[in-house]
C-alpha atoms as a PDB file:
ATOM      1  CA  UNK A   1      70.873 100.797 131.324  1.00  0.00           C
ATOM      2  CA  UNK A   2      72.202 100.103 127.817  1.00  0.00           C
ATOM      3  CA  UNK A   3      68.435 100.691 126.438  1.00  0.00           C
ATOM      4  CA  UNK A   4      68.428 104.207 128.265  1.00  0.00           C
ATOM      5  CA  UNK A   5      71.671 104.890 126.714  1.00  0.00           C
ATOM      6  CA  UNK A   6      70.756 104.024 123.837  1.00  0.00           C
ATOM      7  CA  UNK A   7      67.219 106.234 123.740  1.00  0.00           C
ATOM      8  CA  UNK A   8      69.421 109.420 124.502  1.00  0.00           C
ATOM      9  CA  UNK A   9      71.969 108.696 122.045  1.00  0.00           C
ATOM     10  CA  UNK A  10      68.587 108.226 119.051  1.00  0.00           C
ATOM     11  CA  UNK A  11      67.798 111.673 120.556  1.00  0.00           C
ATOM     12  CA  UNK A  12      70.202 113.726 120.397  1.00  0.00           C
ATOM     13  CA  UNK A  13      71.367 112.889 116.923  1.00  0.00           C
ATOM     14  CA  UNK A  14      67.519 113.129 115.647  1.00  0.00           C
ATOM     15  CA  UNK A  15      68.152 117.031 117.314  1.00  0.00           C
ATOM     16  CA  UNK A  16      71.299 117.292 116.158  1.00  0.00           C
ATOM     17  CA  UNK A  17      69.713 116.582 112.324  1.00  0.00           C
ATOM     18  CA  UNK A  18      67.428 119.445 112.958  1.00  0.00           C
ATOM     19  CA  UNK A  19      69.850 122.215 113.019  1.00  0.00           C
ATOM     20  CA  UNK A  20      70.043 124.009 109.754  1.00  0.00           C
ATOM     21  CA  UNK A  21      73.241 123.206 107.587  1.00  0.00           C
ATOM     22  CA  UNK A  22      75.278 125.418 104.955  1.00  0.00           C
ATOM     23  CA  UNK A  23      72.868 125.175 101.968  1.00  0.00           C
ATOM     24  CA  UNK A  24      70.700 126.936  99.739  1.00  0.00           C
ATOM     25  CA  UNK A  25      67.375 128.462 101.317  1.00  0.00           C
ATOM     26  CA  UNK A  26      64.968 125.601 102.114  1.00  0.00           C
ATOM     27  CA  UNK A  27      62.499 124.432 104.694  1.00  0.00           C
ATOM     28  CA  UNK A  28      64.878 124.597 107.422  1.00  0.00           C
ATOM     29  CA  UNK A  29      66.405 127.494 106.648  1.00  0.00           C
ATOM     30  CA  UNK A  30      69.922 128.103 104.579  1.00  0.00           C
ATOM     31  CA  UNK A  31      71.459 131.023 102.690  1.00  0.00           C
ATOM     32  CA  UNK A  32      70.003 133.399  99.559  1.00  0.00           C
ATOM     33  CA  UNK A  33      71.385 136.097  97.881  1.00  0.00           C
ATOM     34  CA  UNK A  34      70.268 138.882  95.402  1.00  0.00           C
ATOM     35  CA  UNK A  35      72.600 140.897  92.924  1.00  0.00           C
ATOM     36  CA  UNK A  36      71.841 144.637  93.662  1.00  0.00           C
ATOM     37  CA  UNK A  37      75.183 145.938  91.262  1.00  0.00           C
ATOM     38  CA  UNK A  38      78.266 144.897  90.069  1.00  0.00           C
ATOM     39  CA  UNK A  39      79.724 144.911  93.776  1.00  0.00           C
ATOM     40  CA  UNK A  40      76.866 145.016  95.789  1.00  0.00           C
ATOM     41  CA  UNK A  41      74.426 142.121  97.007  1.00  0.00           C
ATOM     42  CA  UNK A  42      71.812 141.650  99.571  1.00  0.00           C
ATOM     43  CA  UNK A  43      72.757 137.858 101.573  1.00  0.00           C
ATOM     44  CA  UNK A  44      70.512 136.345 103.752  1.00  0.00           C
ATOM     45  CA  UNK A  45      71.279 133.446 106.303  1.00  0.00           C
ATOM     46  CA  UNK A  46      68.282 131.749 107.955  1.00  0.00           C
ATOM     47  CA  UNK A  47      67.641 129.137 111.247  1.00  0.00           C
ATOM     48  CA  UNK A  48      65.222 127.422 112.167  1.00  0.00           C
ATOM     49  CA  UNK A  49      64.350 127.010 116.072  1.00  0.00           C
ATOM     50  CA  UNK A  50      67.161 124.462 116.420  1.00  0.00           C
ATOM     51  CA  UNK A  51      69.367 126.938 115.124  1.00  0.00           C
ATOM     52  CA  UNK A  52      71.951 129.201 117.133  1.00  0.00           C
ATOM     53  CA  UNK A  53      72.272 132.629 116.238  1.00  0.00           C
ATOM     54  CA  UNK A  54      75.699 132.541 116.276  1.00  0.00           C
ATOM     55  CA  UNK A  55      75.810 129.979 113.789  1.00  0.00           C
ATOM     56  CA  UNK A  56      73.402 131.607 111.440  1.00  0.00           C
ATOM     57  CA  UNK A  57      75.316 135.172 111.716  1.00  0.00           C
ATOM     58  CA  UNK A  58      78.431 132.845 111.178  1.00  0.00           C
ATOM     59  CA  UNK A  59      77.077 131.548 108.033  1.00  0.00           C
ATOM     60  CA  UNK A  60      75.666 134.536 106.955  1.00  0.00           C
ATOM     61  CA  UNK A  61      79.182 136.083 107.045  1.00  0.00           C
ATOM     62  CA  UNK A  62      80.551 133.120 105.391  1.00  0.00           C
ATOM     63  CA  UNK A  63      78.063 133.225 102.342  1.00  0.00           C
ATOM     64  CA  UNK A  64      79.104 136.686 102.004  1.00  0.00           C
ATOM     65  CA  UNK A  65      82.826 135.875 101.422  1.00  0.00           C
ATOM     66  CA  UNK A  66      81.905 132.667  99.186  1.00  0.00           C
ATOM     67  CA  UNK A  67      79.971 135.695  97.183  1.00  0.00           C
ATOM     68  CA  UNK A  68      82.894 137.943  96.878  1.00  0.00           C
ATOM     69  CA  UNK A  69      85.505 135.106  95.645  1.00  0.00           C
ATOM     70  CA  UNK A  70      82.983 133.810  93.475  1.00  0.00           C
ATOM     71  CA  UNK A  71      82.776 137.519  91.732  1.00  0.00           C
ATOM     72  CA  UNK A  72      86.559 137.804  91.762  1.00  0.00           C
ATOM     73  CA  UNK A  73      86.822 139.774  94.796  1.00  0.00           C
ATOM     74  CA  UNK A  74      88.760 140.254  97.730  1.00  0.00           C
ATOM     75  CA  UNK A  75      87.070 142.486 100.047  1.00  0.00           C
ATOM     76  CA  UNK A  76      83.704 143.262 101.452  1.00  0.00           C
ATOM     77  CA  UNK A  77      81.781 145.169 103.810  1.00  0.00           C
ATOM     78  CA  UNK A  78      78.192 145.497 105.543  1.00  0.00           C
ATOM     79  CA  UNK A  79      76.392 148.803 104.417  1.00  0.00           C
ATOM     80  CA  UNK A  80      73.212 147.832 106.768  1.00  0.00           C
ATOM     81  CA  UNK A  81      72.933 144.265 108.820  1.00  0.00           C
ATOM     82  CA  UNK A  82      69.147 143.713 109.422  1.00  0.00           C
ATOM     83  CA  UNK A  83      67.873 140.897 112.003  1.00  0.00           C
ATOM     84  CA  UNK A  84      65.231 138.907 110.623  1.00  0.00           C
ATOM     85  CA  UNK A  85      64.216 136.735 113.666  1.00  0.00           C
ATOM     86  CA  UNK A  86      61.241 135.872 114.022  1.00  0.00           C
ATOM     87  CA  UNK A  87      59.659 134.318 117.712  1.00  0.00           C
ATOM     88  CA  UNK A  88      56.792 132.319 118.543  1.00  0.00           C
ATOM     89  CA  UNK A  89      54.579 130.510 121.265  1.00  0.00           C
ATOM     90  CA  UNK A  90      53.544 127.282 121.126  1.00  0.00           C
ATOM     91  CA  UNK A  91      52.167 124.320 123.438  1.00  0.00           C
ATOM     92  CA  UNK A  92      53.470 120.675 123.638  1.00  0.00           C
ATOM     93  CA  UNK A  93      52.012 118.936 125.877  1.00  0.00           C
ATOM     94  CA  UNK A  94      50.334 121.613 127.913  1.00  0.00           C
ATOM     95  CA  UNK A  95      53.358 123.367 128.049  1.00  0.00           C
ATOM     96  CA  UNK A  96      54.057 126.675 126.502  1.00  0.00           C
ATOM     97  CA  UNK A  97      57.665 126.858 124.342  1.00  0.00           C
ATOM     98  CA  UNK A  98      59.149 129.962 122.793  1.00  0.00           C
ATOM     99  CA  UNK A  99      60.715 128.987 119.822  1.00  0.00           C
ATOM    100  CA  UNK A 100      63.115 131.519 118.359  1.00  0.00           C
ATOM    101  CA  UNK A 101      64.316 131.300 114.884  1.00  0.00           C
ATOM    102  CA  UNK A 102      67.416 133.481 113.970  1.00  0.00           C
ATOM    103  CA  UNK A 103      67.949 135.488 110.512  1.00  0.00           C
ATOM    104  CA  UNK A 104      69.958 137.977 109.316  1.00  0.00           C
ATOM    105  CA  UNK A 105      70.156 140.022 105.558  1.00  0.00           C
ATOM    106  CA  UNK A 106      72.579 142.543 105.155  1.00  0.00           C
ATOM    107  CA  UNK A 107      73.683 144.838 102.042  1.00  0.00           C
ATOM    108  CA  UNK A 108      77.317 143.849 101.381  1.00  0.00           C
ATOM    109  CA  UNK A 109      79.611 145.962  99.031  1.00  0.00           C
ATOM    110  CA  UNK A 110      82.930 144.316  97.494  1.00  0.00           C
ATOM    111  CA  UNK A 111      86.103 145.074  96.484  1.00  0.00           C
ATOM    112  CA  UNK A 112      89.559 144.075  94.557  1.00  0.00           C
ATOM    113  CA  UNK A 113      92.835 144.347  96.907  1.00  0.00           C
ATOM    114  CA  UNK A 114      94.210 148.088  97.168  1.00  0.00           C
ATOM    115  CA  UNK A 115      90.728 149.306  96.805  1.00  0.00           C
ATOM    116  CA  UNK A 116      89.236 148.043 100.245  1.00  0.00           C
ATOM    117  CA  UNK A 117      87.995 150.831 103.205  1.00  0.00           C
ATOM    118  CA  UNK A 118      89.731 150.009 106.453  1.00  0.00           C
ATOM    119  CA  UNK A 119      87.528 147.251 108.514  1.00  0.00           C
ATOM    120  CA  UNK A 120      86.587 145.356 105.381  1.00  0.00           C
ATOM    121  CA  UNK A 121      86.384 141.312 105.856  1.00  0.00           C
ATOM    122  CA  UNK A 122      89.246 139.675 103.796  1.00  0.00           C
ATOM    123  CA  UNK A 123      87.066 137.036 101.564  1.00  0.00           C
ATOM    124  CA  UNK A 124      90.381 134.755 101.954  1.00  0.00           C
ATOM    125  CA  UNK A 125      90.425 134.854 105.896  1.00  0.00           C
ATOM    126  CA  UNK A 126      86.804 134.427 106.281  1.00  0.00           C
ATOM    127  CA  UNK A 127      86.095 131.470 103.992  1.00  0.00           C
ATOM    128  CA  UNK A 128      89.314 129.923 106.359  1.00  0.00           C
ATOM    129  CA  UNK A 129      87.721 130.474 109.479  1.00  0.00           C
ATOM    130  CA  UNK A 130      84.251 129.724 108.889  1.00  0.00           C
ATOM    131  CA  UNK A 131      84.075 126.458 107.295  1.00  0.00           C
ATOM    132  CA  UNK A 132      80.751 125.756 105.381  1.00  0.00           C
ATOM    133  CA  UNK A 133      80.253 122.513 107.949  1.00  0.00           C
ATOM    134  CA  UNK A 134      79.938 122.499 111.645  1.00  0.00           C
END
């Protein structure tokens, strides 16, 4: 029993590693960002198949804020969101999977306190309710 135990416990944390984390674009997936203007940037969060989509739109979100504070700002907003992901077939052992792999890019425009459109993000509320680890 404690060998069986054991076996599931190895597996779910080697799954568990396989979820993309917070970090720069890589093999697995993480965040990238392009300057557009002074207060505007295209920010891109991908998954990989272990991914959730919440988590990636989470992140996404949550690079977008790190973005504004990092540029002095306190504001933002999404002029266009865009979903990237991608699905595919494959076989494993006879078996046919569907692997989906969740992305999302969207325009985001900033902005300094007093000068914000009603429904912007607040950089400060987002960064505290997002954390960069989950």
């Amino acid at each position: 029993m404690m060998k069986v135990i054991s076996i599931l416990f190895f597996v779910l944390v080697v799954f568990a590693s396989c979820a993309t984390s917070y970090k720069p674009e890589g093999y697995s997936g993480g965040y990238s960002s392009m300057k557009l203007a002074d207060d505007v940037f295209e920010v891109t969060f991908s998954g990989n198949g272990y991914t959730r989509g919440s988590f990636v739109r989470e992140m996404q979100v949550r690079r977008s804020a790190e973005i504004g504070k990092e540029n002095g700002f306190d504001y933002f907003v999404e002029k266009n969101q865009k979903d990237n992901s991608t699905t595919s077939l494959n076989t494993y052992n006879g078996n046919l999977n569907t692997v989906r792999k969740a992305a999302y890019t969207s325009v985001i425009q900033y902005f300094k306190e007093g000068q914000q459109p009603p429904g912007a993000y607040s950089v400060k509320t987002i960064l505290s309710r997002y954390p960069a680890s989950k």
